[in-house]
C-alpha atoms as a PDB file:
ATOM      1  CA  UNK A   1      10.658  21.407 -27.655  1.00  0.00           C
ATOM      2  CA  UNK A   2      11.442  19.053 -25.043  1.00  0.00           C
ATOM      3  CA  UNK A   3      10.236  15.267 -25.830  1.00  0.00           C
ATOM      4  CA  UNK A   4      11.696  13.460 -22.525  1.00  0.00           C
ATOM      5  CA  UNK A   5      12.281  14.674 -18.381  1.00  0.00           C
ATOM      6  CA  UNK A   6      15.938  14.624 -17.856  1.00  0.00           C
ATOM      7  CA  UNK A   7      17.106  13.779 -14.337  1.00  0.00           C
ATOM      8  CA  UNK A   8      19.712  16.070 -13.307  1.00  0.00           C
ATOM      9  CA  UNK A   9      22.589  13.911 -11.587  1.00  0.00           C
ATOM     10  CA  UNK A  10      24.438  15.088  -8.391  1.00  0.00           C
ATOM     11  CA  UNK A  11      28.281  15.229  -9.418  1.00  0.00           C
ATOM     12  CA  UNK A  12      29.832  12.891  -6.688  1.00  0.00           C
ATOM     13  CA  UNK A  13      32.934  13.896  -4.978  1.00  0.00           C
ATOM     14  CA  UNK A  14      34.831  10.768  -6.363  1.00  0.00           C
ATOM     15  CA  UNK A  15      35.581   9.204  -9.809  1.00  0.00           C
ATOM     16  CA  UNK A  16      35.984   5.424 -10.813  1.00  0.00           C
ATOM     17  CA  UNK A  17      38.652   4.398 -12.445  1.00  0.00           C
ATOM     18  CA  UNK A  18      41.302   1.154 -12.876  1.00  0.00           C
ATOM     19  CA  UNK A  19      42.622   1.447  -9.403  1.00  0.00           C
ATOM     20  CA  UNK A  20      39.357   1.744  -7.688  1.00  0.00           C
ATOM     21  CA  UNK A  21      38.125  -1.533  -5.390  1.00  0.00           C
ATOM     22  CA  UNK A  22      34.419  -1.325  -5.635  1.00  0.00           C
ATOM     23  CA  UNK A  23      31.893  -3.824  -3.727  1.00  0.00           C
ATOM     24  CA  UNK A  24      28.217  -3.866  -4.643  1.00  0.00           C
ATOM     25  CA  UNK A  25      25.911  -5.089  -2.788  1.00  0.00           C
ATOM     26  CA  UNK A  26      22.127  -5.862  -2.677  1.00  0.00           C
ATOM     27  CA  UNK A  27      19.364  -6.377  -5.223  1.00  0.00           C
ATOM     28  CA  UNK A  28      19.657  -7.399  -9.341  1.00  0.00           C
ATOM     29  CA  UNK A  29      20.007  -4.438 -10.666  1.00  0.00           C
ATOM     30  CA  UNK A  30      23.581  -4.175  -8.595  1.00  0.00           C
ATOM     31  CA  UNK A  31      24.538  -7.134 -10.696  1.00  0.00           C
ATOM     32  CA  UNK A  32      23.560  -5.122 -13.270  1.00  0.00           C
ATOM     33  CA  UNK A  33      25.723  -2.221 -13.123  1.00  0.00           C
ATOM     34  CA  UNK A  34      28.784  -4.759 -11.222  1.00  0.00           C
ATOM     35  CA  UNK A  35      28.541  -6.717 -14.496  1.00  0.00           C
ATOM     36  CA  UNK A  36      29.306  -4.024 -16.472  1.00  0.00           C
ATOM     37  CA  UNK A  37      31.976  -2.986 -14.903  1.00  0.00           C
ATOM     38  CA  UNK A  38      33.413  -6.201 -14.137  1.00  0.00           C
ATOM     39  CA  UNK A  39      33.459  -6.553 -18.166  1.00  0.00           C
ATOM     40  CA  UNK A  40      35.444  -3.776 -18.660  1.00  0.00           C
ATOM     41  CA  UNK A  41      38.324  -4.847 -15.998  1.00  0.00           C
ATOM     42  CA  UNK A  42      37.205  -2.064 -12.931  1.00  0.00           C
ATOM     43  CA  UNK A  43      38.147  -3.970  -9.416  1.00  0.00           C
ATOM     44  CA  UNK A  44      34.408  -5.687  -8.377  1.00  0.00           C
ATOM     45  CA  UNK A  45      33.036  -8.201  -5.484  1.00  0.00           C
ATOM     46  CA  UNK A  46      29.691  -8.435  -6.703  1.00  0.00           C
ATOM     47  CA  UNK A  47      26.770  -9.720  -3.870  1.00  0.00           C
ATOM     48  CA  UNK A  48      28.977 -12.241  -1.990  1.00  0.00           C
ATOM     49  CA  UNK A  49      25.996 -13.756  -0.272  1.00  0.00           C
ATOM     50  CA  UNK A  50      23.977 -13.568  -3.695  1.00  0.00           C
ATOM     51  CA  UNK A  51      21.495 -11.546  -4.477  1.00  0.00           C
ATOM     52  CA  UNK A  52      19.375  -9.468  -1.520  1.00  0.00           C
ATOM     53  CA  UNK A  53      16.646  -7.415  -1.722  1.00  0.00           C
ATOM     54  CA  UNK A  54      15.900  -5.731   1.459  1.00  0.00           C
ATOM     55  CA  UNK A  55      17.897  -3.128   3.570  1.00  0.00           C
ATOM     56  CA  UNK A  56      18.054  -5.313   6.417  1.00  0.00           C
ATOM     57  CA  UNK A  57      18.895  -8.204   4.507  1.00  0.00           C
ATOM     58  CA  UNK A  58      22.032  -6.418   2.634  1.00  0.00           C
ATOM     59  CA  UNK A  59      22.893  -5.117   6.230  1.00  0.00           C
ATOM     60  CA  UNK A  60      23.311  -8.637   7.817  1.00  0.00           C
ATOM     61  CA  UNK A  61      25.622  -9.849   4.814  1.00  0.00           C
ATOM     62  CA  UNK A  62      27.981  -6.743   4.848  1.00  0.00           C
ATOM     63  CA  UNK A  63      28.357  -7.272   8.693  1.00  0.00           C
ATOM     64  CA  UNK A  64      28.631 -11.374   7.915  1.00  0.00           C
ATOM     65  CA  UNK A  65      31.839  -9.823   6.200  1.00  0.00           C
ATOM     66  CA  UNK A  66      32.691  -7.407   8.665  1.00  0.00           C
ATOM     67  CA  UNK A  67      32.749  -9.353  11.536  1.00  0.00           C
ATOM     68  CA  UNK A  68      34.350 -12.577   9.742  1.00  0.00           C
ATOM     69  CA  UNK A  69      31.418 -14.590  10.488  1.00  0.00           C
ATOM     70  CA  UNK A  70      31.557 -18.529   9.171  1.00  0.00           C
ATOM     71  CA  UNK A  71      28.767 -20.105   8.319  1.00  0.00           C
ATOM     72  CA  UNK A  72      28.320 -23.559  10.527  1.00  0.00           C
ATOM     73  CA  UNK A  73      25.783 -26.320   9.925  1.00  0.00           C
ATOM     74  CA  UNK A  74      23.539 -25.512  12.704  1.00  0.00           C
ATOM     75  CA  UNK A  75      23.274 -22.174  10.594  1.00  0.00           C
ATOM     76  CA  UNK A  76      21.517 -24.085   7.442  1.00  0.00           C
ATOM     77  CA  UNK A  77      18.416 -25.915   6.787  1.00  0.00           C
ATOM     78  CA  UNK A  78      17.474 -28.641   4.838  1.00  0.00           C
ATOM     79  CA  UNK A  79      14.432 -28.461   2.440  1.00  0.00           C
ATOM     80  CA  UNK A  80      13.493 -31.081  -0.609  1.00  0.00           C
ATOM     81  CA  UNK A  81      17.092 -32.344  -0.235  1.00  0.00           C
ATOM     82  CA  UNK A  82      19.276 -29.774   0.102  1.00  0.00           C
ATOM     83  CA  UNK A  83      20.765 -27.768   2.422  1.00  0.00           C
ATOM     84  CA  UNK A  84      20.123 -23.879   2.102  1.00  0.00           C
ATOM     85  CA  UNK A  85      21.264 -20.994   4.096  1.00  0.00           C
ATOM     86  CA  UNK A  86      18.318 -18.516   4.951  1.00  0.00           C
ATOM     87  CA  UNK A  87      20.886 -15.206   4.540  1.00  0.00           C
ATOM     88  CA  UNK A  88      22.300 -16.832   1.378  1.00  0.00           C
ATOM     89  CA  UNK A  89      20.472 -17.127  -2.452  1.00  0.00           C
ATOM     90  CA  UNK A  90      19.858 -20.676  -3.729  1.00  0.00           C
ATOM     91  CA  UNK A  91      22.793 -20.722  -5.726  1.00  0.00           C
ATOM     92  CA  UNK A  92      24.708 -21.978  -2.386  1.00  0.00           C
ATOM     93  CA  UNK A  93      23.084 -24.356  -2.059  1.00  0.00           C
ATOM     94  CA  UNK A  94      24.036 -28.293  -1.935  1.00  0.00           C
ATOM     95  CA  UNK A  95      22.995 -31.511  -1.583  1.00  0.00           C
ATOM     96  CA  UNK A  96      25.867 -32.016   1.088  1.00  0.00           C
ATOM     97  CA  UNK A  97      26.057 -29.346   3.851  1.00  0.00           C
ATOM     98  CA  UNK A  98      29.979 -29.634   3.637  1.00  0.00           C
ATOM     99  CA  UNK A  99      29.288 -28.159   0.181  1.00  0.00           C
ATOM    100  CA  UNK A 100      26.945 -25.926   1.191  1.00  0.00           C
ATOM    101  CA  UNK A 101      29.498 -24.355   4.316  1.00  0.00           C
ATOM    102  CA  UNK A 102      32.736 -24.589   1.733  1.00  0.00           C
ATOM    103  CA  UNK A 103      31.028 -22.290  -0.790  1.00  0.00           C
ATOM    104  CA  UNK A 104      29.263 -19.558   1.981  1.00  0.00           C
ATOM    105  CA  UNK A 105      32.252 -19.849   3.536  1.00  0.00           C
ATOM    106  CA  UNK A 106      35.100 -19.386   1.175  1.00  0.00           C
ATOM    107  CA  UNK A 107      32.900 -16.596  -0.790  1.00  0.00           C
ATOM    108  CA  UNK A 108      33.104 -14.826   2.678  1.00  0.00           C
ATOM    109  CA  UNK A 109      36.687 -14.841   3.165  1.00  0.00           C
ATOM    110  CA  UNK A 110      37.273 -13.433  -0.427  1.00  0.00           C
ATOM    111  CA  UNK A 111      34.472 -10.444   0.303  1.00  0.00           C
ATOM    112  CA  UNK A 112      36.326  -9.369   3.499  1.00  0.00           C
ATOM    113  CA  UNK A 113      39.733  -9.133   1.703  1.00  0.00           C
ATOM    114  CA  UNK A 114      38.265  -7.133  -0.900  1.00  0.00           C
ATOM    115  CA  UNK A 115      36.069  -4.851   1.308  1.00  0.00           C
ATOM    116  CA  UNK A 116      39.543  -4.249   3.387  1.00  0.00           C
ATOM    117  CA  UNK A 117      40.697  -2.523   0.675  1.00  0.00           C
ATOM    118  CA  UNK A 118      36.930  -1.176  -0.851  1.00  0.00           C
ATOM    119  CA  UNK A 119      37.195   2.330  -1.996  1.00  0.00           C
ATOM    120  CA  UNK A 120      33.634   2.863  -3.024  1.00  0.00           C
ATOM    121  CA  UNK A 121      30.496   0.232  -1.926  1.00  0.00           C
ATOM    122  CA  UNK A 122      27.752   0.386  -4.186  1.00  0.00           C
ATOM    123  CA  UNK A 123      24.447  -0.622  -2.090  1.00  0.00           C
ATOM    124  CA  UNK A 124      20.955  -1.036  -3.684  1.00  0.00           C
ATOM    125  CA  UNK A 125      17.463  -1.728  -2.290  1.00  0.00           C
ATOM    126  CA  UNK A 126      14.738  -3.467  -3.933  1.00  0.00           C
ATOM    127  CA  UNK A 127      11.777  -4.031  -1.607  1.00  0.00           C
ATOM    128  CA  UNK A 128      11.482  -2.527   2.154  1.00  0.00           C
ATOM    129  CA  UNK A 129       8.933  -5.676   2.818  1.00  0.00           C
ATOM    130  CA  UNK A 130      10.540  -8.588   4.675  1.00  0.00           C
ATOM    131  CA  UNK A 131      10.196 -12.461   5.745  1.00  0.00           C
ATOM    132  CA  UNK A 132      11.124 -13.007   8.964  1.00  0.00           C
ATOM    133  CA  UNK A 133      11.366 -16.624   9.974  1.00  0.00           C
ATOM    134  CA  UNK A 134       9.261 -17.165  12.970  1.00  0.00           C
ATOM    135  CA  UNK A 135      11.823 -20.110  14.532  1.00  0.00           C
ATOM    136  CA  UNK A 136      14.213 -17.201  15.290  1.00  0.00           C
ATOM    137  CA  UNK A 137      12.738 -14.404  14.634  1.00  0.00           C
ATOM    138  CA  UNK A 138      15.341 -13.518  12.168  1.00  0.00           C
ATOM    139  CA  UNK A 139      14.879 -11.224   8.664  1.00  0.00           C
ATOM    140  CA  UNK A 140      15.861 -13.892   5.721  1.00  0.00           C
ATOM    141  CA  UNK A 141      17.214 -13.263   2.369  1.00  0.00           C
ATOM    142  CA  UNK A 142      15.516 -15.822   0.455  1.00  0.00           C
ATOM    143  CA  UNK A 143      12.553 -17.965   1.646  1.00  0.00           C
ATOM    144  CA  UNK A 144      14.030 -20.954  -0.451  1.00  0.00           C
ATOM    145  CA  UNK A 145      10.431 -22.016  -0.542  1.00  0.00           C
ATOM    146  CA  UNK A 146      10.107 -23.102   2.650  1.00  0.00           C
ATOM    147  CA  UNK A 147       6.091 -22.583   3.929  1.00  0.00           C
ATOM    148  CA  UNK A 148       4.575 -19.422   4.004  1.00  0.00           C
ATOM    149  CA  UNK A 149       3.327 -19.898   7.651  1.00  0.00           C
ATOM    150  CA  UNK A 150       7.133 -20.129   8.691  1.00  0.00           C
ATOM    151  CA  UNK A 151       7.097 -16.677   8.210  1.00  0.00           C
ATOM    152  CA  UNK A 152       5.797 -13.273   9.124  1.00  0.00           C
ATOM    153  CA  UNK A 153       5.400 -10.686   6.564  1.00  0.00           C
ATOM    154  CA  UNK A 154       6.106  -6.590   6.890  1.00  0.00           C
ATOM    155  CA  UNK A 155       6.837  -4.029   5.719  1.00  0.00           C
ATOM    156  CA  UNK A 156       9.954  -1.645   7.663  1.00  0.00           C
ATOM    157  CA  UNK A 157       9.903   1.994   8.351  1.00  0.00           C
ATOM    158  CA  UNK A 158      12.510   4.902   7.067  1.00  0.00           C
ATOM    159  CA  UNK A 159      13.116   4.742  11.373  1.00  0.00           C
ATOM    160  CA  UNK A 160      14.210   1.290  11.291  1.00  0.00           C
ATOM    161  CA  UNK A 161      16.513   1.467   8.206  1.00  0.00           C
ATOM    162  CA  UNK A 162      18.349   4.638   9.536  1.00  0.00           C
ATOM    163  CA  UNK A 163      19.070   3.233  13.136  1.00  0.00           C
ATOM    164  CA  UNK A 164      20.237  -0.008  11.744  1.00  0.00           C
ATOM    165  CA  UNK A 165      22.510   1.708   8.618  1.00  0.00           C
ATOM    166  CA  UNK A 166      23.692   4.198  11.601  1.00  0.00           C
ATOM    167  CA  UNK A 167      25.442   1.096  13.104  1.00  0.00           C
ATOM    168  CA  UNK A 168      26.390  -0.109  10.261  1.00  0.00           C
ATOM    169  CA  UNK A 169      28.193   2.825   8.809  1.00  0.00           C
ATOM    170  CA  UNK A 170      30.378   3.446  11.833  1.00  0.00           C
ATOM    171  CA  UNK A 171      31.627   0.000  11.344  1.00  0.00           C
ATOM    172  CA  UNK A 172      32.316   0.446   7.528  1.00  0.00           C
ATOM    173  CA  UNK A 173      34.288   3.711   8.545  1.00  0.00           C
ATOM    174  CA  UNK A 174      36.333   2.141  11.299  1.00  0.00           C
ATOM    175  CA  UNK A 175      37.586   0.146   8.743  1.00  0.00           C
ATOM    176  CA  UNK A 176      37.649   2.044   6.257  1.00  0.00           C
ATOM    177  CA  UNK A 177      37.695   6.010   6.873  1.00  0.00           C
ATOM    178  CA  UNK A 178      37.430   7.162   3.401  1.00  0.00           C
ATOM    179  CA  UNK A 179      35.212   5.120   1.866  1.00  0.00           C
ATOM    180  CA  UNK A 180      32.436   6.247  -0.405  1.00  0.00           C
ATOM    181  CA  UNK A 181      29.237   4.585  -0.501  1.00  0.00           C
ATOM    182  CA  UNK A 182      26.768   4.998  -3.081  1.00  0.00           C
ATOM    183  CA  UNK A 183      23.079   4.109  -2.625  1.00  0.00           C
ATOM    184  CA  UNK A 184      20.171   3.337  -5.242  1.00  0.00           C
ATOM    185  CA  UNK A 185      17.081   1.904  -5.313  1.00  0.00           C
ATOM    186  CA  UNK A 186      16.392  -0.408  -7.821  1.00  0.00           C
ATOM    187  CA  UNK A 187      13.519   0.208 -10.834  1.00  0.00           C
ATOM    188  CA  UNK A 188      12.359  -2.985 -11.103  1.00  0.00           C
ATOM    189  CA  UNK A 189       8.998  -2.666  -9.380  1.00  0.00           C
ATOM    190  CA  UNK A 190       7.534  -5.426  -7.025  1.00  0.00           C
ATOM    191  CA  UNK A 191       4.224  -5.526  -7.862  1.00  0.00           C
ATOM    192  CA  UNK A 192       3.064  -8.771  -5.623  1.00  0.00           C
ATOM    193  CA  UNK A 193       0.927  -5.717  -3.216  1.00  0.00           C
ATOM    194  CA  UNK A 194      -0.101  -3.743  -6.936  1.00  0.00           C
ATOM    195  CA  UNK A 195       1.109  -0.521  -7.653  1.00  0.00           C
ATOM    196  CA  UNK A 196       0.409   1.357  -4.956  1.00  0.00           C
ATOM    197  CA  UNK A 197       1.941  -0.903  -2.781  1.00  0.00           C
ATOM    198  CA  UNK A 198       5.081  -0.531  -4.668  1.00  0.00           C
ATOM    199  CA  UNK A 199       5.149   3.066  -4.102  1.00  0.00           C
ATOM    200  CA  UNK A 200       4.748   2.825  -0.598  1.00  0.00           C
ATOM    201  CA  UNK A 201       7.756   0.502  -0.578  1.00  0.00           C
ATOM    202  CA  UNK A 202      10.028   2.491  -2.823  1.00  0.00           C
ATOM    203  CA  UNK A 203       8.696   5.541  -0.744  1.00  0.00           C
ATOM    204  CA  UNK A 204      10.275   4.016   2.583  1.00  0.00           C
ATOM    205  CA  UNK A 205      13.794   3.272   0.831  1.00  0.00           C
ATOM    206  CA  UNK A 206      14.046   6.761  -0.853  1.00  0.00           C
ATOM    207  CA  UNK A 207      13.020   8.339   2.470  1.00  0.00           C
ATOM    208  CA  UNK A 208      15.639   6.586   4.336  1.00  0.00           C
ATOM    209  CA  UNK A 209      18.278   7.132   1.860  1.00  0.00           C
ATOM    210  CA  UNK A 210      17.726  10.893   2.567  1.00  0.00           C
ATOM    211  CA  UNK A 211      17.669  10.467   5.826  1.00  0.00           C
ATOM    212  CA  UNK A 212      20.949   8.933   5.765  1.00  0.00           C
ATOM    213  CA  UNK A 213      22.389  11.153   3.534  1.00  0.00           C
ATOM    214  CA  UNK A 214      21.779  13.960   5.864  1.00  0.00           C
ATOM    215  CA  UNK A 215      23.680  12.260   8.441  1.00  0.00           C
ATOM    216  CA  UNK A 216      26.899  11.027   6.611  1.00  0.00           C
ATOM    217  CA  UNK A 217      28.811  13.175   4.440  1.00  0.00           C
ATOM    218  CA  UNK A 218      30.427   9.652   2.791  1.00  0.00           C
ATOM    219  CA  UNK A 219      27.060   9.000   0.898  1.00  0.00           C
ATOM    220  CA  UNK A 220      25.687   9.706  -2.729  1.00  0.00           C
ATOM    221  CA  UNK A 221      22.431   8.857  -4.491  1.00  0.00           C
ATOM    222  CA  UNK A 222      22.701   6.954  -7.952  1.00  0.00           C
ATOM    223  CA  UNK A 223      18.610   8.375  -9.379  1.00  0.00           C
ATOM    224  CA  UNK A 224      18.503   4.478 -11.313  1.00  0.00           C
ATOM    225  CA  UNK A 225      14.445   4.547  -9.957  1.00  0.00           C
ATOM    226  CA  UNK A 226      13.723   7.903 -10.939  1.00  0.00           C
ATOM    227  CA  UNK A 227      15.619   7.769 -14.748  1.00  0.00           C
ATOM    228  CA  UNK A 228      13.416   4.787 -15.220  1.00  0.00           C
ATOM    229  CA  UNK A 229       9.925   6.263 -14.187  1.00  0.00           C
ATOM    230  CA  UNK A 230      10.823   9.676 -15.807  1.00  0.00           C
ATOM    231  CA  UNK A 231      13.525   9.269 -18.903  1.00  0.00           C
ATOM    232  CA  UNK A 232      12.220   5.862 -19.320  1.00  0.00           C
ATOM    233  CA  UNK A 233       8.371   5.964 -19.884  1.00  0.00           C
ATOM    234  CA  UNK A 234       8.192   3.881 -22.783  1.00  0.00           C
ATOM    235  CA  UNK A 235       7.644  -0.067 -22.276  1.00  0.00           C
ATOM    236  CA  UNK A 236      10.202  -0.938 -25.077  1.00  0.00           C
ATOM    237  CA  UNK A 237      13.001  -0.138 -22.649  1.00  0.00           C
ATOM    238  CA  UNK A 238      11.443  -3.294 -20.249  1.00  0.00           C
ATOM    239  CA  UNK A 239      10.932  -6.759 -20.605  1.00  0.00           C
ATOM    240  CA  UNK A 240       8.226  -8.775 -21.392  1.00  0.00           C
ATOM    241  CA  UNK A 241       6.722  -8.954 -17.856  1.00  0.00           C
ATOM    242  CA  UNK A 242       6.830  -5.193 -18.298  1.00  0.00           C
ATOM    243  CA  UNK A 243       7.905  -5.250 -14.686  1.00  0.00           C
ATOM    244  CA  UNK A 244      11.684  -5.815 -15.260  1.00  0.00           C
ATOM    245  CA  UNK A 245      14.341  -3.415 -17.530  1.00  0.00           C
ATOM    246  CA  UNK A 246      15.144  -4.452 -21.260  1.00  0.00           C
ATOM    247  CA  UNK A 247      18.853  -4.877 -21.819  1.00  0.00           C
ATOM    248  CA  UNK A 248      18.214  -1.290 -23.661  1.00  0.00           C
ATOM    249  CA  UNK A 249      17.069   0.248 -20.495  1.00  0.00           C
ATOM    250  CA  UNK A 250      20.076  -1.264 -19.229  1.00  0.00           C
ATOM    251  CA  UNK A 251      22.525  -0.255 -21.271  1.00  0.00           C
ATOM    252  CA  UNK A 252      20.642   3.419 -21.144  1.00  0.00           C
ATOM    253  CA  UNK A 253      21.124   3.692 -17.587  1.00  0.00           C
ATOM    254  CA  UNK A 254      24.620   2.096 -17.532  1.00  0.00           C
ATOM    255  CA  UNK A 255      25.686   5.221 -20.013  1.00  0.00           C
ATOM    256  CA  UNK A 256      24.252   7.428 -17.618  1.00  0.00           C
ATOM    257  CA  UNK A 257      26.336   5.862 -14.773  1.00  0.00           C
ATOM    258  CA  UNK A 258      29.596   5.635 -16.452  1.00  0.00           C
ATOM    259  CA  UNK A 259      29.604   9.365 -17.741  1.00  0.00           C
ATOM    260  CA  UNK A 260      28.966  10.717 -14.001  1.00  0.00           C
ATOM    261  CA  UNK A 261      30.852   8.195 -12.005  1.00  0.00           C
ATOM    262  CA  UNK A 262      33.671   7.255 -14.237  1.00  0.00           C
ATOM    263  CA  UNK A 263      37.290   9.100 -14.972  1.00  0.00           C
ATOM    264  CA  UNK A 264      37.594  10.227 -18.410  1.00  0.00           C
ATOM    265  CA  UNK A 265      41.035   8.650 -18.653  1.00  0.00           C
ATOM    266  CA  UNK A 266      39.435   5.201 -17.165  1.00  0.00           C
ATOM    267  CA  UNK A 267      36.387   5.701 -20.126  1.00  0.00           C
ATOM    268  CA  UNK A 268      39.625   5.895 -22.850  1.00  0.00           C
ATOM    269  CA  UNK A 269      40.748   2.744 -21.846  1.00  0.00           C
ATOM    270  CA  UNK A 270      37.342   0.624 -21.436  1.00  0.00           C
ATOM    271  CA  UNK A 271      36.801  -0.163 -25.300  1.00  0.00           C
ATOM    272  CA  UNK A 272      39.805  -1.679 -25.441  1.00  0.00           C
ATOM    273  CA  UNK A 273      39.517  -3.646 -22.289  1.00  0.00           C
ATOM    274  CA  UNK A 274      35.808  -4.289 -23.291  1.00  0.00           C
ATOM    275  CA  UNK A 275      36.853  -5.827 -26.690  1.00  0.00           C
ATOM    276  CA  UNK A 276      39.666  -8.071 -24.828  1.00  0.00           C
ATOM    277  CA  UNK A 277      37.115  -9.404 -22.349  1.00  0.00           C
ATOM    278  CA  UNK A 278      34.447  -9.470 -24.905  1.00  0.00           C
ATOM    279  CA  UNK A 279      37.300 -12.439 -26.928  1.00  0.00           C
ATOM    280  CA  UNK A 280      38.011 -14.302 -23.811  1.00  0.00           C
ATOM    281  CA  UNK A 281      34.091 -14.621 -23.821  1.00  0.00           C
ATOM    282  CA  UNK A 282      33.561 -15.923 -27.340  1.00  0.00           C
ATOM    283  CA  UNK A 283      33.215 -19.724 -27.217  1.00  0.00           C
ATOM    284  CA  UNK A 284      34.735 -20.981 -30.028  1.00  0.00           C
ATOM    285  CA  UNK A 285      33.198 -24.018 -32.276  1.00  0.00           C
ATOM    286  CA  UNK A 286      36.488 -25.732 -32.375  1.00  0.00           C
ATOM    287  CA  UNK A 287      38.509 -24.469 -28.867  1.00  0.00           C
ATOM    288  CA  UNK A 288      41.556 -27.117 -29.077  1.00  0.00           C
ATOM    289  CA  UNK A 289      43.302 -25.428 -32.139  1.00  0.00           C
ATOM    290  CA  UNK A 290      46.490 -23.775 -32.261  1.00  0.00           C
ATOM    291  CA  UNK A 291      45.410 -20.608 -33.482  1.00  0.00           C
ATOM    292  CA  UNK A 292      42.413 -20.371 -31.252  1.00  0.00           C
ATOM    293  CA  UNK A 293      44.743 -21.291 -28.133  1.00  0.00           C
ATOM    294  CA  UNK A 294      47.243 -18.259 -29.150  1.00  0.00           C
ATOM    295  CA  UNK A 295      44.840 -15.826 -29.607  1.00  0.00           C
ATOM    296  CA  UNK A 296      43.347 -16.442 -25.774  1.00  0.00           C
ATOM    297  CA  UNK A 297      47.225 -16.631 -24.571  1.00  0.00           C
ATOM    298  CA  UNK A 298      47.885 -13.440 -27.053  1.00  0.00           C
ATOM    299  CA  UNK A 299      44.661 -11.740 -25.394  1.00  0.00           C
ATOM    300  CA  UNK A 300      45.186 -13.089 -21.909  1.00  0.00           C
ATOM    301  CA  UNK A 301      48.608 -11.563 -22.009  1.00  0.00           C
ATOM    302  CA  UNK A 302      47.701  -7.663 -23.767  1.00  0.00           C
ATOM    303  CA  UNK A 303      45.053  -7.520 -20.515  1.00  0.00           C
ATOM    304  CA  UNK A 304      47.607  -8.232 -17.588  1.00  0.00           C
ATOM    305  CA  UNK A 305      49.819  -5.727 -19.101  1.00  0.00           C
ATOM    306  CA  UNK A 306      47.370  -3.270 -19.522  1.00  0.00           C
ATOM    307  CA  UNK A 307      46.119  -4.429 -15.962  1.00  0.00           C
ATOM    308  CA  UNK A 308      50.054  -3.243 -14.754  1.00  0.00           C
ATOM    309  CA  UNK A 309      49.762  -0.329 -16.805  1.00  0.00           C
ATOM    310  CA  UNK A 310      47.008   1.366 -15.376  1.00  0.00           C
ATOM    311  CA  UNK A 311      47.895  -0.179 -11.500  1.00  0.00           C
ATOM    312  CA  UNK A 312      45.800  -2.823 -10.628  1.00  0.00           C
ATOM    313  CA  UNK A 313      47.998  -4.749  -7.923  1.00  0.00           C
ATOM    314  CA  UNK A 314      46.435  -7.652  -6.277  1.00  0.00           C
ATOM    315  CA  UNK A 315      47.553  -8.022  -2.616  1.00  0.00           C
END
């Protein structure tokens, strides 16, 4: 008897493993999945503008990376005190727009050294509504609470997402010819226009996924939304505004991810990476004794030899 819908996964083309440079890029539940990996020692850049919700808006930061773009101050705005960026999350922001430009700015430069050398770029949507601030008629990335009459409200079409990604894609490739990019959309339901206005939304993004798909024989489909809804039916795997995923759900689909995408020889050596990491991380009560300061050195030194072992090579 069958108690749960399995989704079947499509076997990708490529595997993960230590020497892989992998970007991801877009809404929470890519820091999600990046954190995960980033604990076990893959090669990550994680959302270098912060976290972004909307296709267009993860569109406009990869091509902020692609074509070099900095950030000056006529390109912020002050509200309550600080000065914000529009394409950027709050945590860049500063009370001094020097700040403010030295963080966008520098976390810029390190994203387009890394995606020079990407190998896979993991892109998920959230939402295919947008703000688009009515000064310059521009699709935003975070409101930063400005007034809601600075804005104008919609909702994109599959159309829109495909001609946009089209561009986008060719760029990606001219840099990089063999990259692999692998899209989801994200589980977490936005359920500010109720449910069925969630479906609509979700509808759009899995629509133009396909669409692309069809086009562009570099692209996969990670099925994060539909494990959820199907595999995951029952509320214990989501948190307490029942909107959001449980670290349980989490972990669930993580599993899921790591036994498609990831080399078996990579998965032999991520418990003991994990457990290194998973030291470094443990705050000690009393961090200035001898013992505590050798076993960081002691761990510090087993993970940049197993970091040469297995070929990670900055540069």
């Amino acid at each position: 008897m069958k108690l749960q819908t399995v989704i079947e996964i499509e076997k990708p083309d490529f595997k993960l493993d230590y020497t892989t440079r992998i970007m991801l890029i877009g809404s929470c539940f890519v820091e999600n999945i990046g954190q995960k990996l980033d604990h076990f020692g893959f090669q990550v850049d994680i959302n270098p503008c912060g976290i972004v919700y909307n296709p267009l808006s993860v569109a406009a930061s990869l091509n902020f990376i692609l074509d070099h773009k900095r950030f000056l101050e006529a390109d912020l705005l002050q509200n309550d005190g600080k000065w914000v960026s529009l394409s950027h999350h709050g945590s860049f922001s500063a009370f001094q727009a020097e700040a403010c430009l030295q963080k966008i700015n520098e976390r810029l430069e390190k994203a387009a050294e890394h995606l020079r050398k990407t190998d896979v770029l993991m892109i998920t949507w959230g939402t295919s509504w947008v703000y688009r601030y009515r000064k310059n008629g521009g699709v935003v990335s975070n409101c930063h609470k400005f007034p809601a009459a600075d804005f104008e409200r919609f909702r994109l079409d599959e159309d829109e997402i495909f001609r946009v990604y089209t561009a986008l894609i060719s760029k990606l490739q001219a840099l990089r010819p063999d990259l692999k990019i692998l899209f989801t959309v994200s589980p977490i339901r936005h359920w500010k226009d109720g449910a069925h206005g969630n479906q609509l939304s979700k509808a759009v993004l899995l629509l133009a996924v396909d669409k692309l798909m069809r086009s562009f024989n570099c692209i996969s489909y990670f099925p994060s939304y539909e494990i959820v809804m199907d595999e995951l039916r029952d509320y214990r795997f989501y948190a307490e505004d029942m909107l959001h995923i449980s670290q349980q759900g989490i972990d669930y689909i993580w599993e899921k991810f790591r036994d498609v995408y990831i080399s078996k020889d990579a998965q032999v050596w991520m418990e003991r990476v994990g457990k290194l990491n998973k030291i470094l991380q443990h705050r000690s009560s009393d961090d200035t004794t001898d013992a505590y300061r050798s076993l960081r050195e002691k761990t510090e030194q087993e993970l940049r030899e197993i970091k040469d072992r297995l070929g990670q090579h900055s540069g």
